[in-house]
Protein backbone atom coordinates (compact mmCIF):
# COMPACT_ATOMS: atom_id res chain seq x y z
CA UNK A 1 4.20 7.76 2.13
CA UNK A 2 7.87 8.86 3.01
CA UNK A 3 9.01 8.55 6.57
CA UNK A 4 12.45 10.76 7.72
CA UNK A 5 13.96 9.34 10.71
CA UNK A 6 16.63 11.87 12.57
CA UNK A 7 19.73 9.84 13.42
CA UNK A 8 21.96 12.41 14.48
CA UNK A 9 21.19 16.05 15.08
CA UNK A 10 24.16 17.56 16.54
CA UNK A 11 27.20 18.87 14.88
CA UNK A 12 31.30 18.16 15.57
CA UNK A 13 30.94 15.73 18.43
CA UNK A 14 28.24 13.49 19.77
CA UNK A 15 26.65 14.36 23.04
CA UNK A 16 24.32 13.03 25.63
CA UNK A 17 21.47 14.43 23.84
CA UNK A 18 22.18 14.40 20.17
CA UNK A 19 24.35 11.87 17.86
CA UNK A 20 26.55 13.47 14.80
CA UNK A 21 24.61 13.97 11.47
CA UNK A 22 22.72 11.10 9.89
CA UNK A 23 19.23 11.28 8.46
CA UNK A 24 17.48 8.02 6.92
CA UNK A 25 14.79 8.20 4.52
CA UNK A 26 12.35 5.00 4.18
CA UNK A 27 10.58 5.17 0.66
CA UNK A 28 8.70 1.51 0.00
CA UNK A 29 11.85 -0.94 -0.03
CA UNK A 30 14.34 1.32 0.36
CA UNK A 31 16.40 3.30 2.85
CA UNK A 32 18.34 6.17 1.96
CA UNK A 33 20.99 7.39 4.14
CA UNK A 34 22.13 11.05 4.06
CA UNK A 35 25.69 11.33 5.70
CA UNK A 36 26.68 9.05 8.23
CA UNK A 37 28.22 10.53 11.16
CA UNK A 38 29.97 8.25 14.02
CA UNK A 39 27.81 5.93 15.91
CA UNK A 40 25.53 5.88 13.10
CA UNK A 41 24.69 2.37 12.96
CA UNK A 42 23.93 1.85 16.62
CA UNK A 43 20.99 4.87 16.21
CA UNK A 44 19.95 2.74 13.69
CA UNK A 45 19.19 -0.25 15.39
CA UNK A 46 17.59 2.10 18.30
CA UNK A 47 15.52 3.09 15.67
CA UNK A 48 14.63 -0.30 14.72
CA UNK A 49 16.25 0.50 11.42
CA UNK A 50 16.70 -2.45 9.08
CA UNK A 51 20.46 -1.22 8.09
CA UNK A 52 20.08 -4.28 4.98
CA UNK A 53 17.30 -2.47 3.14
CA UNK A 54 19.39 0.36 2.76
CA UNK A 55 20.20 1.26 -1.09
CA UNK A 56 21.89 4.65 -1.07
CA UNK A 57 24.25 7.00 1.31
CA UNK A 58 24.35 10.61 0.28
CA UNK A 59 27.10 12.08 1.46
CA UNK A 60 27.39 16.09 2.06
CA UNK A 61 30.70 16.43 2.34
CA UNK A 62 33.32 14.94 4.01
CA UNK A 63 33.94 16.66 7.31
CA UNK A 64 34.03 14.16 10.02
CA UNK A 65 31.07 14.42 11.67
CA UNK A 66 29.31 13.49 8.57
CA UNK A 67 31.05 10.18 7.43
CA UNK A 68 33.23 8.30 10.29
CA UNK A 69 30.32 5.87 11.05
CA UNK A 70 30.51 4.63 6.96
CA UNK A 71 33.30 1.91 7.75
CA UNK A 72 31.78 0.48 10.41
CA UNK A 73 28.16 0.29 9.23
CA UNK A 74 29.74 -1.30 5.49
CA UNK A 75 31.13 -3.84 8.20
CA UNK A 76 28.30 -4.47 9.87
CA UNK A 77 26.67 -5.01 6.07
CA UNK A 78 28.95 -7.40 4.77
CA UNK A 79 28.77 -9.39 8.17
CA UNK A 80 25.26 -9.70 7.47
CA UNK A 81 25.03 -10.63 4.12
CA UNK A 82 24.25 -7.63 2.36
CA UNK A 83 23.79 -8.72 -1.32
CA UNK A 84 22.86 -5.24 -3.17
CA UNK A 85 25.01 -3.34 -4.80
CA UNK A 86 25.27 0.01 -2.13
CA UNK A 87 25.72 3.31 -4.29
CA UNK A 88 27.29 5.81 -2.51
CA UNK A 89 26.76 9.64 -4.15
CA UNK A 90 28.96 12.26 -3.14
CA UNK A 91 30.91 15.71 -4.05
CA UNK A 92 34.40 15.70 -6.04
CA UNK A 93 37.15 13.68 -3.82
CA UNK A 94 34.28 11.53 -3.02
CA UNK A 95 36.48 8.12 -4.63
CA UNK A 96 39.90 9.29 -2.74
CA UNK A 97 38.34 9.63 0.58
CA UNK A 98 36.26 6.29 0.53
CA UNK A 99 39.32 4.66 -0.51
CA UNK A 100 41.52 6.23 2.39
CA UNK A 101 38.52 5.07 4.79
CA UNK A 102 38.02 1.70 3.45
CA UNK A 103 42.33 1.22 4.26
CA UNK A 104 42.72 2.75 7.68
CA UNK A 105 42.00 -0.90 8.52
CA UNK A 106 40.75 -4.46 7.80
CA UNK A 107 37.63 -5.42 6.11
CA UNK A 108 36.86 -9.17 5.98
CA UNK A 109 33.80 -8.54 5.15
CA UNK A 110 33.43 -7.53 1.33
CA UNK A 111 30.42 -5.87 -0.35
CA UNK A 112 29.62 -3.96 -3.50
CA UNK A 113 30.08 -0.64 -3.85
CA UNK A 114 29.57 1.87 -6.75
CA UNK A 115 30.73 5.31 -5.98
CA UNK A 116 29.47 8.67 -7.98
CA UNK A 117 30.76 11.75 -7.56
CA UNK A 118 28.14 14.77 -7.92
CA UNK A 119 28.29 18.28 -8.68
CA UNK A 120 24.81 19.75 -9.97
CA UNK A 121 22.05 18.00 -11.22
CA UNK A 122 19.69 15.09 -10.99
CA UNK A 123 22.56 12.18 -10.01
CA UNK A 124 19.58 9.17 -9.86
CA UNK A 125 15.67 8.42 -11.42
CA UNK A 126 14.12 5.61 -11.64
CA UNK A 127 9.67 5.34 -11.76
CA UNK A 128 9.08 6.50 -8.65
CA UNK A 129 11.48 9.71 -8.14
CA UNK A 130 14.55 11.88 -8.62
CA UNK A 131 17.26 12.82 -6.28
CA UNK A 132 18.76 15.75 -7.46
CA UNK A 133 21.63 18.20 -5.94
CA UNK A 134 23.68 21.45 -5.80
CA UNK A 135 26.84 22.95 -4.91
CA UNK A 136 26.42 24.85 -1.27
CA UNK A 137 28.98 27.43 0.02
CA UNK A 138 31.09 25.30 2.55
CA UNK A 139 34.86 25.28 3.90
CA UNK A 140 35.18 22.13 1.51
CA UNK A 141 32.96 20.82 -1.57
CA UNK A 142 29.33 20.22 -0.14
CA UNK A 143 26.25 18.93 -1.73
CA UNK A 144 22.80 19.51 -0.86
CA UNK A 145 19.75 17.09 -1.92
CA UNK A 146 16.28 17.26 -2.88
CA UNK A 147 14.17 13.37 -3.04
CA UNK A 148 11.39 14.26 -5.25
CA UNK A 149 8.94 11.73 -5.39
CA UNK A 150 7.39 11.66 -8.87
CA UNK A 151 3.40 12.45 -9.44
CA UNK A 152 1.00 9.44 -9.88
CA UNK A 153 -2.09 8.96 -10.99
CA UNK A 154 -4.64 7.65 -8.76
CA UNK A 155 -7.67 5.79 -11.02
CA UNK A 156 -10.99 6.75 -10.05
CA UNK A 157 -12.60 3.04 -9.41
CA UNK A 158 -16.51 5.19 -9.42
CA UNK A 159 -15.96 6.12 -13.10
CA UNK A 160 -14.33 3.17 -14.67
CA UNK A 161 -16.84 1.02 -13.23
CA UNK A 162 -19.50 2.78 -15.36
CA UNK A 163 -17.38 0.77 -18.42
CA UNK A 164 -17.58 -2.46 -16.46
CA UNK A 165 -13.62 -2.12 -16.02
CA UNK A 166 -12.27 -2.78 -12.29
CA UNK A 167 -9.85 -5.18 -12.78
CA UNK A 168 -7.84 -5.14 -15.68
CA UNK A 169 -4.02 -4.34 -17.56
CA UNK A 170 -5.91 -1.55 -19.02
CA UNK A 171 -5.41 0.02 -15.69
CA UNK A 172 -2.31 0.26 -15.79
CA UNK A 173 -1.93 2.41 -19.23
CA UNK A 174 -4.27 4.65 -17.80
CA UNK A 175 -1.84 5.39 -14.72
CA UNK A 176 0.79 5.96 -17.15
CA UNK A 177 -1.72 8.78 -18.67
CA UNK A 178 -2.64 7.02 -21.91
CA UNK A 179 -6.15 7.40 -22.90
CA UNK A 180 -7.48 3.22 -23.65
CA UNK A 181 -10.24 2.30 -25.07
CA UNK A 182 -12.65 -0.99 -23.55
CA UNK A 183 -15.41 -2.80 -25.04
CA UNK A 184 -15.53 -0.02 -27.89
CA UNK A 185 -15.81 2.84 -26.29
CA UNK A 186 -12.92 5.46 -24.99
CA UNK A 187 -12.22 6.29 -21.68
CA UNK A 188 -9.79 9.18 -21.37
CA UNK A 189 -6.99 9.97 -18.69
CA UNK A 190 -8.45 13.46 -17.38
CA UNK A 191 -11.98 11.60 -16.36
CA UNK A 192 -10.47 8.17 -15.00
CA UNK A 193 -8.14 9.59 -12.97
CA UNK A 194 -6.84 12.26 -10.81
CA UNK A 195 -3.02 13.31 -10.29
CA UNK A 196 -1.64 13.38 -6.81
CA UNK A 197 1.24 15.26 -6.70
CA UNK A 198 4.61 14.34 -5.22
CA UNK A 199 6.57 15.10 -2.50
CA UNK A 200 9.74 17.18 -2.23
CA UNK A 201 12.11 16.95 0.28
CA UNK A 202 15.15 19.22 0.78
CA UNK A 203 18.12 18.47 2.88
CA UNK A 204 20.72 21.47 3.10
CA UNK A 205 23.72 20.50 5.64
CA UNK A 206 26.62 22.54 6.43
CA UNK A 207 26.35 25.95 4.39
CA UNK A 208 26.24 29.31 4.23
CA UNK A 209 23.29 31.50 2.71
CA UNK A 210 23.95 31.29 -0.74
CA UNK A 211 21.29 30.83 -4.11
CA UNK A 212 21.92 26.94 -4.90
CA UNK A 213 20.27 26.58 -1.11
CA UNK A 214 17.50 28.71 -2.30
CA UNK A 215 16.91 27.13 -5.63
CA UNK A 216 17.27 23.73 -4.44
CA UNK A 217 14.76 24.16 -1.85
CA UNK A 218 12.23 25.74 -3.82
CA UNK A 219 8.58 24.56 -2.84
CA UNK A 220 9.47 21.86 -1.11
CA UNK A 221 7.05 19.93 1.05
CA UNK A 222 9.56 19.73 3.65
CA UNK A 223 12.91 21.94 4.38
CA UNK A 224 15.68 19.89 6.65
CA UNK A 225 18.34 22.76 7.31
CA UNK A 226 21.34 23.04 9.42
CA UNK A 227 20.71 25.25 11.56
CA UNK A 228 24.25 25.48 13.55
CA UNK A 229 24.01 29.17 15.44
CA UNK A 230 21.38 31.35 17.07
CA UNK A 231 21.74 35.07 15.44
CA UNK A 232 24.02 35.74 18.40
CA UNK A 233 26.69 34.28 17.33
CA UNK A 234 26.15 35.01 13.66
CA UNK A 235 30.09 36.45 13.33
CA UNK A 236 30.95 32.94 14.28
CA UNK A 237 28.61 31.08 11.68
CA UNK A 238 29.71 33.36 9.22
CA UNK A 239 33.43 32.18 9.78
CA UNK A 240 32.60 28.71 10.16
CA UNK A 241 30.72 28.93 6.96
CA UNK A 242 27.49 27.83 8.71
CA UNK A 243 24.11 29.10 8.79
CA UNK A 244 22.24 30.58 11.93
CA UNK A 245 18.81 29.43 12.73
CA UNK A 246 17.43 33.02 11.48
CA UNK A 247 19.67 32.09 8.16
CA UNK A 248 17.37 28.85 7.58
CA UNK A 249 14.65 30.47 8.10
CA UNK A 250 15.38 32.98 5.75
CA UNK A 251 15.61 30.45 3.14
CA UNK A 252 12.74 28.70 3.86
CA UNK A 253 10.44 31.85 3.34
CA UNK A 254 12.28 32.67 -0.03
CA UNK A 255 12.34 29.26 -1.44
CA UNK A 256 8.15 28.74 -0.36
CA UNK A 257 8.57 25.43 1.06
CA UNK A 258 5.79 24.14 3.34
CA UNK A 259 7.72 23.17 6.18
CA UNK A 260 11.03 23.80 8.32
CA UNK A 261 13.24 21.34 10.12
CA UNK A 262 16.41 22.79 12.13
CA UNK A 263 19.32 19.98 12.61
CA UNK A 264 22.96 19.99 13.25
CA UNK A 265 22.60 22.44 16.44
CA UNK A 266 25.60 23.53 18.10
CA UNK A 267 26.14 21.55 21.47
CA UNK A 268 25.91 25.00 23.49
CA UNK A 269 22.14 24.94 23.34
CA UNK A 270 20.31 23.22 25.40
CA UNK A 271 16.88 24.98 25.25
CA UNK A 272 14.43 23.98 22.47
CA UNK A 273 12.60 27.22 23.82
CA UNK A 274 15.43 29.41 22.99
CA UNK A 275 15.78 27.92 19.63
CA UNK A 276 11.62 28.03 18.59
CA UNK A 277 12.71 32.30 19.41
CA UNK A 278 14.46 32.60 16.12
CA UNK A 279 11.73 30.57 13.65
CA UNK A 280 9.14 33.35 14.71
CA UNK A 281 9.08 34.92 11.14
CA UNK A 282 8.35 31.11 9.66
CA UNK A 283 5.75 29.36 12.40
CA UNK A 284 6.02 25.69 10.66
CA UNK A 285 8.92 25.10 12.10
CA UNK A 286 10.28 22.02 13.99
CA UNK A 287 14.03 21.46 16.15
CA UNK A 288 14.69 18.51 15.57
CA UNK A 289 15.57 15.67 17.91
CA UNK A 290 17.42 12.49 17.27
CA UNK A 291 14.86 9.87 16.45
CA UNK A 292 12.36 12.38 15.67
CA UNK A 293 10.26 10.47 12.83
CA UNK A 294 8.07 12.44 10.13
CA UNK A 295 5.68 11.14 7.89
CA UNK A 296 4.45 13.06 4.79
């Protein structure tokens, strides 16, 4: 199971409503951040958040709004004796800007960092999935992500128990879709098990429609898209460099995915109502709300 927690839905500055962008992703042990707007670390413990099992922060890009709450919540890690090593993935200018941050004042409290910058590609893998990334079309270099959980194999208990085999290292090859052979006789991958499929989740933040968006999103399980601007003020997106609501939606039908979530939403709307008007054309879709959870 993967659980996506909304931090921070808004966009430029924080409101009464909605916190700047920050979006937490619990997979087993871990918690990956993407972006980490101001205030970040306080949603987190209203969240109930546990800010020390966090391995990751994906940053976007580095507009404002999407990475003044880093210093304080490295603070708040080293105060509490954080004792991974935090890997921080972001676009080119990535090293220069956490450097700048890290010096606009002092830090007693010292943790590891390892810093990648990312263009295209899958940046990170290990057993259980792959975070991979594009280019978007912003007013400075911007990433977008995809967490793709890997597929698994799930053993079917009824049918090895036929071979007297429940409990057993066997198991185990079998998962990694090895045929094995017990007591003499062969028991093959395609009638012990089935394959469960993994999930995809995209997260495009502050772009404009462009093809990398399209691609990267492509059958995802679940879309997370800035959706900045109704179409009324599409002239404004469009110099901004932002999408529209209809814009997200847009992408979502062309890229299949099975679900639509609109964040970073311009403090000028206040209706949820008014919003749901422009996701007519693409009816699984979700605004969402800070501390929204979702569970696929």
């Amino acid at each position: 199971m993967i659980k996506i927690t909304f931090l921070g839905t808004g966009c430029m500055t924080p409101t009464k409503e909605r916190n700047v962008s920050a979006i937490a992703i619990n997979y087993k042990s871990e918690l990956i951040l993407i972006d980490c707007g101001e205030g970040t670390q306080r949603q987190i413990k209203f969240a109930k958040l546990k800010p020390n099992k966090i391995s990751k922060i994906l940053i976007s890009h580095w507009h404002g709004d999407h990475v003044l709450g880093l210093g304080g919540l490295i603070r708040t890690l080293g105060s509490n004796n954080y004792n991974k090593e935090l890997e921080i993935y972001g676009p080119v200018g990535t090293k220069k800007y956490f450097t700048n941050l890290m010096n606009a004042c002092i830090f007693n409290e010292k943790i590891k960092v390892k810093i990648k910058e990312i263009e295209s590609g899958i940046c990170f893998e290990n057993k259980d999935y792959i975070i991979d990334c594009l280019p978007l079309n912003h007013s400075c270099p911007c990433i977008g992500f995809s967490f793709i959980e890997k597929d698994k194999r799930k053993i079917k208990l009824d049918y090895t128990k036929k071979f007297g085999l429940e409990q057993h290292p066997l198991l185990g090859e079998l998962q990694k879709g090895k045929d094995i052979t017990y007591n003499n006789k062969k028991i093959k991958v395609k009638n012990a098990t089935e394959l469960i499929p993994g999930k995809k989740i995209t997260v495009l933040l502050d772009t404009e429609e462009c093809l990398n968006a399209i691609k990267l999103a492509k059958n995802s399980d679940l879309l997370i898209s800035e959706g900045t601007f109704m179409e009324k003020e599409k002239n404004q997106a469009k110099e901004a460099k932002h999408l529209t609501i209809k814009q997200a939606v847009s992408i979502a039908k062309k890229s299949k995915v099975k679900e639509l979530i609109i964040t970073h939403l311009s403090q000028r709307y206040k209706s949820e109502k008014e919003l749901l008007k422009e996701t007519k054309e693409f009816k699984k879709t979700k605004i969402a709300k800070d501390f929204m959870e979702i569970e696929i």
